[in-house]
N, C-alpha and C. Protein backbone atom coordinates (compact mmCIF):
# COMPACT_ATOMS: atom_id res chain seq x y z
N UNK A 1 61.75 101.93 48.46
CA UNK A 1 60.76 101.09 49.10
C UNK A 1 59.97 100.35 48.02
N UNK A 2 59.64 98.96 48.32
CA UNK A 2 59.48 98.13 47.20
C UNK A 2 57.65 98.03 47.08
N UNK A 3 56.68 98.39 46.05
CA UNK A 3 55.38 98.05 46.42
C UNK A 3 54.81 96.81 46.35
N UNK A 4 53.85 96.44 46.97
CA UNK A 4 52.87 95.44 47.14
C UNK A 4 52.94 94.67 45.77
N UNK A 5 52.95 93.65 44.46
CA UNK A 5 53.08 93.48 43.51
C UNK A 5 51.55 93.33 43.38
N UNK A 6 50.42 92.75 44.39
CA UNK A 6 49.75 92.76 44.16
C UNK A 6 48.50 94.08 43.50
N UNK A 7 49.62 95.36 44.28
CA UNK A 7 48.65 96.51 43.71
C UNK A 7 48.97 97.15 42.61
N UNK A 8 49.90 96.68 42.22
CA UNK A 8 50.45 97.11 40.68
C UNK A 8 49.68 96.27 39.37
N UNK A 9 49.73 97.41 38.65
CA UNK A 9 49.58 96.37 37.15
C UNK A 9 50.93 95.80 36.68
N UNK A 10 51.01 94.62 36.30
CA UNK A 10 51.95 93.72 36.20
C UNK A 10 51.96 93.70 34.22
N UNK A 11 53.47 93.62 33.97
CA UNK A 11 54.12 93.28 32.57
C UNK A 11 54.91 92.71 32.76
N UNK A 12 55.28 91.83 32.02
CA UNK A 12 55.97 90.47 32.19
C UNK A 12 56.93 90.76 30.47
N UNK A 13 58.17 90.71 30.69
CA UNK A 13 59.25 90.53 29.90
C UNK A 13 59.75 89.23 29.73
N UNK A 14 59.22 88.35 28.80
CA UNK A 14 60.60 87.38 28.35
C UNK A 14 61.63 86.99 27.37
N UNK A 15 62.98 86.86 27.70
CA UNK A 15 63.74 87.38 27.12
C UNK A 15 64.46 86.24 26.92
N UNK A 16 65.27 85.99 26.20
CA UNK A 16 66.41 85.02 25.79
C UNK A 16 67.55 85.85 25.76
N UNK A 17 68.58 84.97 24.83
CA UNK A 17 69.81 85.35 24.94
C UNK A 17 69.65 86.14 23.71
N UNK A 18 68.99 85.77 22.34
CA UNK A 18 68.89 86.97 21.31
C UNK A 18 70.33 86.06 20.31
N UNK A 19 69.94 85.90 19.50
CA UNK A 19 70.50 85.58 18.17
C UNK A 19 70.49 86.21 16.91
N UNK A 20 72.25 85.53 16.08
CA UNK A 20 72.15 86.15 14.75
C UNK A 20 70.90 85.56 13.90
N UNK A 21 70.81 84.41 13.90
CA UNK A 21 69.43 83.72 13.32
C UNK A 21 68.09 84.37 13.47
N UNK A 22 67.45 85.08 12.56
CA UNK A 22 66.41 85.51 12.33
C UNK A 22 65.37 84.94 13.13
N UNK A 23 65.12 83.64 12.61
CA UNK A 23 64.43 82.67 12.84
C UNK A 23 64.42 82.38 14.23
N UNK A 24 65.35 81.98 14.85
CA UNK A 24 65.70 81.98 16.34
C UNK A 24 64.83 83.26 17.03
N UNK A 25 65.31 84.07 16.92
CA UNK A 25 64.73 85.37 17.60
C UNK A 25 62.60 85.30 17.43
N UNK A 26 62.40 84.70 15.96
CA UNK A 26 61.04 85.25 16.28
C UNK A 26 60.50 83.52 16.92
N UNK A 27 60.99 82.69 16.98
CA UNK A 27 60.56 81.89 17.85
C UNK A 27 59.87 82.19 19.27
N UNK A 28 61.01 83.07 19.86
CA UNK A 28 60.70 83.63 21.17
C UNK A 28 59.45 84.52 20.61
N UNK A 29 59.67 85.33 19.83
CA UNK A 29 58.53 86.50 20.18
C UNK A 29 57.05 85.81 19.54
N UNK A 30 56.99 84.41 18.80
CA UNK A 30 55.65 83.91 18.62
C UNK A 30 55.20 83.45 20.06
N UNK A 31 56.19 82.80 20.47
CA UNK A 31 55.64 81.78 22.28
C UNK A 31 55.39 82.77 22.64
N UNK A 32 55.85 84.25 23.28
CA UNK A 32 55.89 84.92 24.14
C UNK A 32 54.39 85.39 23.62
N UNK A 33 54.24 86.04 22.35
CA UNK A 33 52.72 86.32 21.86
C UNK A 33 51.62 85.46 22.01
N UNK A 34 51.61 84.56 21.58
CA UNK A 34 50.72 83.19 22.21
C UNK A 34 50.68 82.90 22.99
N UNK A 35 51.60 81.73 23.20
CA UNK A 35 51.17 80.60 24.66
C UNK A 35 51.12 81.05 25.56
N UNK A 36 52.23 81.82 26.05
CA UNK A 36 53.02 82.74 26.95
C UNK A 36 51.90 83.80 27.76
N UNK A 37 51.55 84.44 26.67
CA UNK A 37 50.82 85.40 27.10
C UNK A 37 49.49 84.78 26.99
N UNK A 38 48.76 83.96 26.44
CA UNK A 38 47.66 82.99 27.11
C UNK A 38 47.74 82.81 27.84
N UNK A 39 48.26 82.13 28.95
CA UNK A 39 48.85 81.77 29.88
C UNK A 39 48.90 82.35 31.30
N UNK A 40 49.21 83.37 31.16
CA UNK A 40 50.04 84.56 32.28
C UNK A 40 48.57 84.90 32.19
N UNK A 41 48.31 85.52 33.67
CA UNK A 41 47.19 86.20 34.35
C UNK A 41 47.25 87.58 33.88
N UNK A 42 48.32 87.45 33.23
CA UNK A 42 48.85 89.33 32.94
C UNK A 42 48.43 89.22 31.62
N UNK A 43 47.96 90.79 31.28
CA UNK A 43 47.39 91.05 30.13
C UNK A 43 48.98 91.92 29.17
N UNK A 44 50.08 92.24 29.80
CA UNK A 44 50.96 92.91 29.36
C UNK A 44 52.28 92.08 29.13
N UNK A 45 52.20 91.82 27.86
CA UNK A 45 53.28 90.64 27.89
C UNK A 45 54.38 90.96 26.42
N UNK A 46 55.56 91.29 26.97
CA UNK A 46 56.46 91.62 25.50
C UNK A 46 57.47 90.25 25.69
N UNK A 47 57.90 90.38 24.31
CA UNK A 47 59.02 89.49 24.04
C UNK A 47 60.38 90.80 24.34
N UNK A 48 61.64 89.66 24.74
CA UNK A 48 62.95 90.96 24.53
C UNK A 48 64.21 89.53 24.49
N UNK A 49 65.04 90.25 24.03
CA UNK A 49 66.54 89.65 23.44
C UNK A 49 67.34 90.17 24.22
N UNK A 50 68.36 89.63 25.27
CA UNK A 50 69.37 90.28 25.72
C UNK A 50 70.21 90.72 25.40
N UNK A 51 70.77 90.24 24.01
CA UNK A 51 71.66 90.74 23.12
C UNK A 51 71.60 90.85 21.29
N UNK A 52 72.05 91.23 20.87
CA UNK A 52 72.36 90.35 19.36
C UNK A 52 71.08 90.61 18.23
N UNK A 53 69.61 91.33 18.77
CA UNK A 53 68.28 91.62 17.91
C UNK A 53 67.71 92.62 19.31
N UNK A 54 66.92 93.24 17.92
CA UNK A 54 65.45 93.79 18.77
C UNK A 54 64.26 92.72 18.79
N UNK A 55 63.30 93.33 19.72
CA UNK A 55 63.52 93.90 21.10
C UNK A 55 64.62 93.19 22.29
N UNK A 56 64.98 94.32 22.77
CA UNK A 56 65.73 94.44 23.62
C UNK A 56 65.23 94.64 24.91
N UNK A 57 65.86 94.14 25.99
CA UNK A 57 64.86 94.41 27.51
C UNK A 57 64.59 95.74 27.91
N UNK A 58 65.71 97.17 27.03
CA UNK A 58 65.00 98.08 27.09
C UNK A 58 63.88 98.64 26.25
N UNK A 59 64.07 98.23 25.26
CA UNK A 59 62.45 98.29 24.48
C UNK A 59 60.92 97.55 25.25
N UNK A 60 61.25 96.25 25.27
CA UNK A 60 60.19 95.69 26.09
C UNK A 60 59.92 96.37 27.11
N UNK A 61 60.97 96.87 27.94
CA UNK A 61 60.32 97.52 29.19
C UNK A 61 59.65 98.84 29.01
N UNK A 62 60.24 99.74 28.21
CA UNK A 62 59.15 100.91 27.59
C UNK A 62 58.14 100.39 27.14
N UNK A 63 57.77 99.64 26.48
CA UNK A 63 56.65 98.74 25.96
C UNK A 63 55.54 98.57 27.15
N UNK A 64 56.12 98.10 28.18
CA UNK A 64 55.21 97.44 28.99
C UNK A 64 54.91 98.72 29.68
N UNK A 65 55.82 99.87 29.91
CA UNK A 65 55.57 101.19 30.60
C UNK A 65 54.47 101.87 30.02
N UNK A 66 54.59 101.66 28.36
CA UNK A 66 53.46 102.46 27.82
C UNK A 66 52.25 101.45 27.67
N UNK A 67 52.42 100.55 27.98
CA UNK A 67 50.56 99.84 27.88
C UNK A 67 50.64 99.80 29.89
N UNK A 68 50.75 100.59 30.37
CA UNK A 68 50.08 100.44 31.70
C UNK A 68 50.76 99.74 32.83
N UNK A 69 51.92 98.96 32.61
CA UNK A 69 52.76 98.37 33.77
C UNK A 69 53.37 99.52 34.87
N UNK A 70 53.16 98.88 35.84
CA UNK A 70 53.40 99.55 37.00
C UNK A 70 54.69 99.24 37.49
N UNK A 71 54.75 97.48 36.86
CA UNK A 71 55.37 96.73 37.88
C UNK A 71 55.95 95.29 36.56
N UNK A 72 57.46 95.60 36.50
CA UNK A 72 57.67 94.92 35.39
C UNK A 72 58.22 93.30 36.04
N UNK A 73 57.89 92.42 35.24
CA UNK A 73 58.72 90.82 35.84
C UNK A 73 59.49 90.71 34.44
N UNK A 74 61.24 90.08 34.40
CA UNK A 74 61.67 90.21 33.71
C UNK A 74 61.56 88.68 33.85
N UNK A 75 61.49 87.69 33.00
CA UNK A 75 61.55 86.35 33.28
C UNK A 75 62.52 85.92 32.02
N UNK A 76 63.37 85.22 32.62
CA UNK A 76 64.57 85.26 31.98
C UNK A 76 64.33 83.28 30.72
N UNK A 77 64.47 83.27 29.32
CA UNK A 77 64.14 82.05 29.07
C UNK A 77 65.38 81.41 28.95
N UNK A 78 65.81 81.09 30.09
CA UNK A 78 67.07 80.34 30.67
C UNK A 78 66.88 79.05 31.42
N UNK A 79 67.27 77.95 31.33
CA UNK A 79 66.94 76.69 31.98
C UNK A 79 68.48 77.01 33.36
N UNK A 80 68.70 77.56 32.89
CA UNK A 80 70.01 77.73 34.78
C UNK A 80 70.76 78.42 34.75
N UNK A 81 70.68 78.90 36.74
CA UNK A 81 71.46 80.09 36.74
C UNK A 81 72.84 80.30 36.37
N UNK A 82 73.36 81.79 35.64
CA UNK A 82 74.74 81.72 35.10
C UNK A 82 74.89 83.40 35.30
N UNK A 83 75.59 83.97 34.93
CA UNK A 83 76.66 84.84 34.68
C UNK A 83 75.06 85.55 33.65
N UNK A 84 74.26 85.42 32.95
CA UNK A 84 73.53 86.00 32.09
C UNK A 84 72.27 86.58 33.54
N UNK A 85 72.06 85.71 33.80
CA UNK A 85 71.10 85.96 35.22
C UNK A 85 71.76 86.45 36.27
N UNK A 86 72.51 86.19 36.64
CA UNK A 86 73.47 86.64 37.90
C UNK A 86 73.95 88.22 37.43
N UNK A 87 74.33 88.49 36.47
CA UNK A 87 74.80 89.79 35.99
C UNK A 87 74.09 90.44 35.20
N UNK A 88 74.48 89.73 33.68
CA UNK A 88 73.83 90.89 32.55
C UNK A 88 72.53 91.26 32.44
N UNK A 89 71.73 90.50 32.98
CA UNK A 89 70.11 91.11 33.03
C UNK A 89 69.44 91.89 33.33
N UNK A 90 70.00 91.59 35.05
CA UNK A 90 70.15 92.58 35.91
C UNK A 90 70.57 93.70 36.10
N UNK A 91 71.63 94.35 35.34
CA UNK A 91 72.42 95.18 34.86
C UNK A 91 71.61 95.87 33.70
N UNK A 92 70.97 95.30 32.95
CA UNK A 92 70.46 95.49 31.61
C UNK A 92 68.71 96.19 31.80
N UNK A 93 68.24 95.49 32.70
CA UNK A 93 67.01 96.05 33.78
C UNK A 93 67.18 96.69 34.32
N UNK A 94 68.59 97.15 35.62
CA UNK A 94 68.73 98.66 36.07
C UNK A 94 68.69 99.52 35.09
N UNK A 95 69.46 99.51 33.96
CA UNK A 95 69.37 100.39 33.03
C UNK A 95 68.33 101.13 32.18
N UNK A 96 67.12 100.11 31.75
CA UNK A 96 65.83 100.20 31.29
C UNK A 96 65.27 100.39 32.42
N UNK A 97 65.00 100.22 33.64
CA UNK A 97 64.29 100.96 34.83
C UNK A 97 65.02 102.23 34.81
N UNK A 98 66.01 102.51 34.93
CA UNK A 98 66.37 103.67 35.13
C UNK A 98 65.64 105.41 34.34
N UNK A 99 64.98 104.67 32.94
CA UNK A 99 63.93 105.95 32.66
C UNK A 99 62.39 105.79 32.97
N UNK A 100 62.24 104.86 34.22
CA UNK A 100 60.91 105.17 34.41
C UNK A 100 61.10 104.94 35.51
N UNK A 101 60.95 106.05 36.79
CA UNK A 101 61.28 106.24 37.81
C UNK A 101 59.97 106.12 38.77
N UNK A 102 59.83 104.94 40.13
CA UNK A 102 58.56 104.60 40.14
C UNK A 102 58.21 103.25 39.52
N UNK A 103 58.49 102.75 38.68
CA UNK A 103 58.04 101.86 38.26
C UNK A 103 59.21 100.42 38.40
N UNK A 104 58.42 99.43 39.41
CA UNK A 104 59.42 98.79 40.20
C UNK A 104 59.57 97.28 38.83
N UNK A 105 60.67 96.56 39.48
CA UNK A 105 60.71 95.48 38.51
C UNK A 105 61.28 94.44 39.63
N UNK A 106 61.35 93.32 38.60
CA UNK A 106 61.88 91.95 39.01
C UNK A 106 62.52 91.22 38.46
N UNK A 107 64.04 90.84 38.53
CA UNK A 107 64.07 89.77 37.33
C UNK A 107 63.89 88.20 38.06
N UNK A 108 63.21 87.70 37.80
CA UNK A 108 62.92 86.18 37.49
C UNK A 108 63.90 84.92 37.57
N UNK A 109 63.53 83.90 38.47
CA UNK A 109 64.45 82.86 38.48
C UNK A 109 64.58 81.98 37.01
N UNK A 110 65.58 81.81 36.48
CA UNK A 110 65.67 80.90 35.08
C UNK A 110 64.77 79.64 35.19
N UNK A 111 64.83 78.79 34.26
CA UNK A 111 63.44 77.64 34.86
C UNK A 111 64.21 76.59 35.90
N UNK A 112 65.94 76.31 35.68
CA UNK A 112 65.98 75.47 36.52
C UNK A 112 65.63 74.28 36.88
N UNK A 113 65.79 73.68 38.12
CA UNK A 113 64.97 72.65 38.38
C UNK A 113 63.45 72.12 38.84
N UNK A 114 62.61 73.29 37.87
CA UNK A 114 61.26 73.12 38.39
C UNK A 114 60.74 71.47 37.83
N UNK A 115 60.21 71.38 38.46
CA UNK A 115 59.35 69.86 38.24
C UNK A 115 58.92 69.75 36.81
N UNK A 116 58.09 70.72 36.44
CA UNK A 116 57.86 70.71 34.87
C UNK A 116 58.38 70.62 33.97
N UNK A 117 59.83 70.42 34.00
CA UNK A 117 61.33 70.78 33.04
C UNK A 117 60.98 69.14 32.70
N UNK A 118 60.54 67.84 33.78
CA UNK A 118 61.18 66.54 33.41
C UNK A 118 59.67 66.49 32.58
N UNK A 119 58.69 66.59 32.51
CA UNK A 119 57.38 66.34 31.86
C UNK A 119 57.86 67.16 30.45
N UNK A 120 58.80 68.25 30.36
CA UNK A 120 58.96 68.96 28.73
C UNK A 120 59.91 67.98 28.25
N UNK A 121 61.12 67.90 28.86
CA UNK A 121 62.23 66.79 28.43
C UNK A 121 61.36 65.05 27.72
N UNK A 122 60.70 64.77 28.62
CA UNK A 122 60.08 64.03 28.22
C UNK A 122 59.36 63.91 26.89
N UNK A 123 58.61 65.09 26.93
CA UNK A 123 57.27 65.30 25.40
C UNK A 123 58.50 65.70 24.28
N UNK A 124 59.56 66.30 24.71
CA UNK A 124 60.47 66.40 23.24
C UNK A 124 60.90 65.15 23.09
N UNK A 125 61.65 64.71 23.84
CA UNK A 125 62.20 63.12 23.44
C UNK A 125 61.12 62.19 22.61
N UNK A 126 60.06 61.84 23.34
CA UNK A 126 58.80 61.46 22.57
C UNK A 126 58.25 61.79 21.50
N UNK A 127 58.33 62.65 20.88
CA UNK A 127 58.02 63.48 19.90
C UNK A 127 58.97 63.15 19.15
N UNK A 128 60.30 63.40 19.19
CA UNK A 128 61.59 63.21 18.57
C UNK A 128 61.77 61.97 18.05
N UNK A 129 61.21 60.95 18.99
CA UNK A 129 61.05 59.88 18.81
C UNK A 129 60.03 59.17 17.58
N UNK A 130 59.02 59.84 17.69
CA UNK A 130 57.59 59.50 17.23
C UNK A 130 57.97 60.21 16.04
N UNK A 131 58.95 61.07 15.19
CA UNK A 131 58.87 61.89 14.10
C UNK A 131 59.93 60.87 13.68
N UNK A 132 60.57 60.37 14.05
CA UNK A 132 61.96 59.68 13.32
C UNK A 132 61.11 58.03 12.98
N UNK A 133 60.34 57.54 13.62
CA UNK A 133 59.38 56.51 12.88
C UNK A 133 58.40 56.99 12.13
N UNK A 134 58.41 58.27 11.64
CA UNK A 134 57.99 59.03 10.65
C UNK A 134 55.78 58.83 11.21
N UNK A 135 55.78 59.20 12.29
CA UNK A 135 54.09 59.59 12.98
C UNK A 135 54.02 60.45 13.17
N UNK A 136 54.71 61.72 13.01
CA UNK A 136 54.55 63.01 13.14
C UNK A 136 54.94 64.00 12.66
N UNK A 137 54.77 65.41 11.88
CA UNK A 137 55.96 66.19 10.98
C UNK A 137 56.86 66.51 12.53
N UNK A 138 58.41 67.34 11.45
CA UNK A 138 59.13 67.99 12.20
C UNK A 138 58.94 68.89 13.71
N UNK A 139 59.33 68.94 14.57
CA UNK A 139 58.80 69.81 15.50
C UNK A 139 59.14 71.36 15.50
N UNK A 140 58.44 72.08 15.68
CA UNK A 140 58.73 73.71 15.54
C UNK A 140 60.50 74.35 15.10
N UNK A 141 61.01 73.19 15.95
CA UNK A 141 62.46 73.68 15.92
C UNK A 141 63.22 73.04 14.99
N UNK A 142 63.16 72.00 14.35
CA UNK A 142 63.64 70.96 12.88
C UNK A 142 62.26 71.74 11.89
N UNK A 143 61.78 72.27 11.83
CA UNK A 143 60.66 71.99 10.77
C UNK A 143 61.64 72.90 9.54
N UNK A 144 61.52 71.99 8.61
CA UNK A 144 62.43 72.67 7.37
C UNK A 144 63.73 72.11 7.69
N UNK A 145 64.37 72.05 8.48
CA UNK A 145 65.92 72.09 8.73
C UNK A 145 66.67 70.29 8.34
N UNK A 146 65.64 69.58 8.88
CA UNK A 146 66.00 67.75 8.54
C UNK A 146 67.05 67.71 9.41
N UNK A 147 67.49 68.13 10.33
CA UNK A 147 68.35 67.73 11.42
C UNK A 147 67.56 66.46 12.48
N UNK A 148 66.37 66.11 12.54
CA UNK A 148 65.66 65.60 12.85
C UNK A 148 65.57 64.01 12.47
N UNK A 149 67.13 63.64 12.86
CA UNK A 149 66.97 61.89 11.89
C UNK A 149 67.51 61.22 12.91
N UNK A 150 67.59 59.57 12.85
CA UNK A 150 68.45 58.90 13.43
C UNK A 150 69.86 58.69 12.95
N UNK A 151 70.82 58.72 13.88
CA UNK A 151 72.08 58.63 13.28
C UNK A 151 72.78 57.27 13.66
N UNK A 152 73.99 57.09 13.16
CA UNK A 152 74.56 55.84 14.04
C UNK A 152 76.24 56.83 13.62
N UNK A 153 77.30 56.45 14.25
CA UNK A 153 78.48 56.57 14.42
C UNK A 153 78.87 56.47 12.54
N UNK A 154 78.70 55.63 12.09
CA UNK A 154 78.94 55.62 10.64
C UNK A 154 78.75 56.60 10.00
N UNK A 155 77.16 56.88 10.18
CA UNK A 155 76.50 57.57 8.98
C UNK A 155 77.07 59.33 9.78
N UNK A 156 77.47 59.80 10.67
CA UNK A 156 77.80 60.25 11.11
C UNK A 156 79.03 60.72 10.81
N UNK A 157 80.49 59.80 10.59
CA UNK A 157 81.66 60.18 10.01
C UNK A 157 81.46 60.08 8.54
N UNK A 158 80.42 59.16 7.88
CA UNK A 158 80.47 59.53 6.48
C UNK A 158 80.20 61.13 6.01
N UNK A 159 78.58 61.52 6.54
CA UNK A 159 78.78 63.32 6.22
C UNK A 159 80.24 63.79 6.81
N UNK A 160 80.27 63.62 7.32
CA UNK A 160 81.50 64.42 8.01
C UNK A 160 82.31 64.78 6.65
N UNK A 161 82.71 63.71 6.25
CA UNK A 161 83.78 63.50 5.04
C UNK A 161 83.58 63.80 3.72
N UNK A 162 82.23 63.74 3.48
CA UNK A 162 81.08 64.09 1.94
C UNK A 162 81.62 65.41 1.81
């Protein structure tokens, strides 16, 4: 029998797919520490990796068990549903529920086609834009890397060949 979510204390898991890239992985767990958890009405907020690094959705979910969650939301950082949401998550959350008995969960629709997706698409393009006429540094995800240029078909098969 499923409880009220409202009478539970709520922890919120978000998770990616989890990478060999170092760097990749703590991306997620800075947003999820910051913005993320600014954000959320919930005071219990872990980062987790579905595969490939720690934390893992069973770590996060002990995590959130031992600061007080009653009631875990697994929110998956997936833009659409697949085979990772449809299966492995879910699968991966029975499993990490499975040692805390009582303590109910949820996993989370991927973001999908929420309305807010065309206002982010937007501010990256813009941004992307606004850094390649050189008005802005790199964005979080180029910063250091210089993947962040304009190309044309030329300059394009020339590296290729360098």
């Amino acid at each position: 029998m499923s409880q009220n979510p409202d009478d539970q204390r709520i922890g919120v898991i978000v998770v990616d797919h989890g990478s060999r890239r170092a760097e990749s992985n703590e991306m997620l767990e800075q947003l999820t520490r910051s913005a993320i958890s600014e954000r959320l009405d919930h005071d219990i907020v872990e980062p987790a990796h579905m595969e490939l690094a720690e934390p893992s959705i069973a770590t996060a979910f002990d995590r959130c068990v031992e600061r007080g969650a009653t009631t875990v939301v697994i929110q998956p950082y997936f833009l659409l549903p697949g085979k990772h949401w449809n299966q492995d998550i879910p699968e991966l959350a029975d499993e990490a529920a499975a040692k805390h008995p009582g303590v109910s969960y949820l996993v989370a629709a991927p973001f999908g086609v929420h309305p807010l997706m065309a206002d982010v698409v937007s501010a990256r393009v813009e941004y992307c834009l606004a850094h390649v006429r050189g008005e802005v540094p790199e964005c979080e995800a180029c910063a250091g890397t210089g993947r962040c240029q304009m190309r044309t078909a030329d300059s394009a098969e020339a590296a290729a060949s360098a």
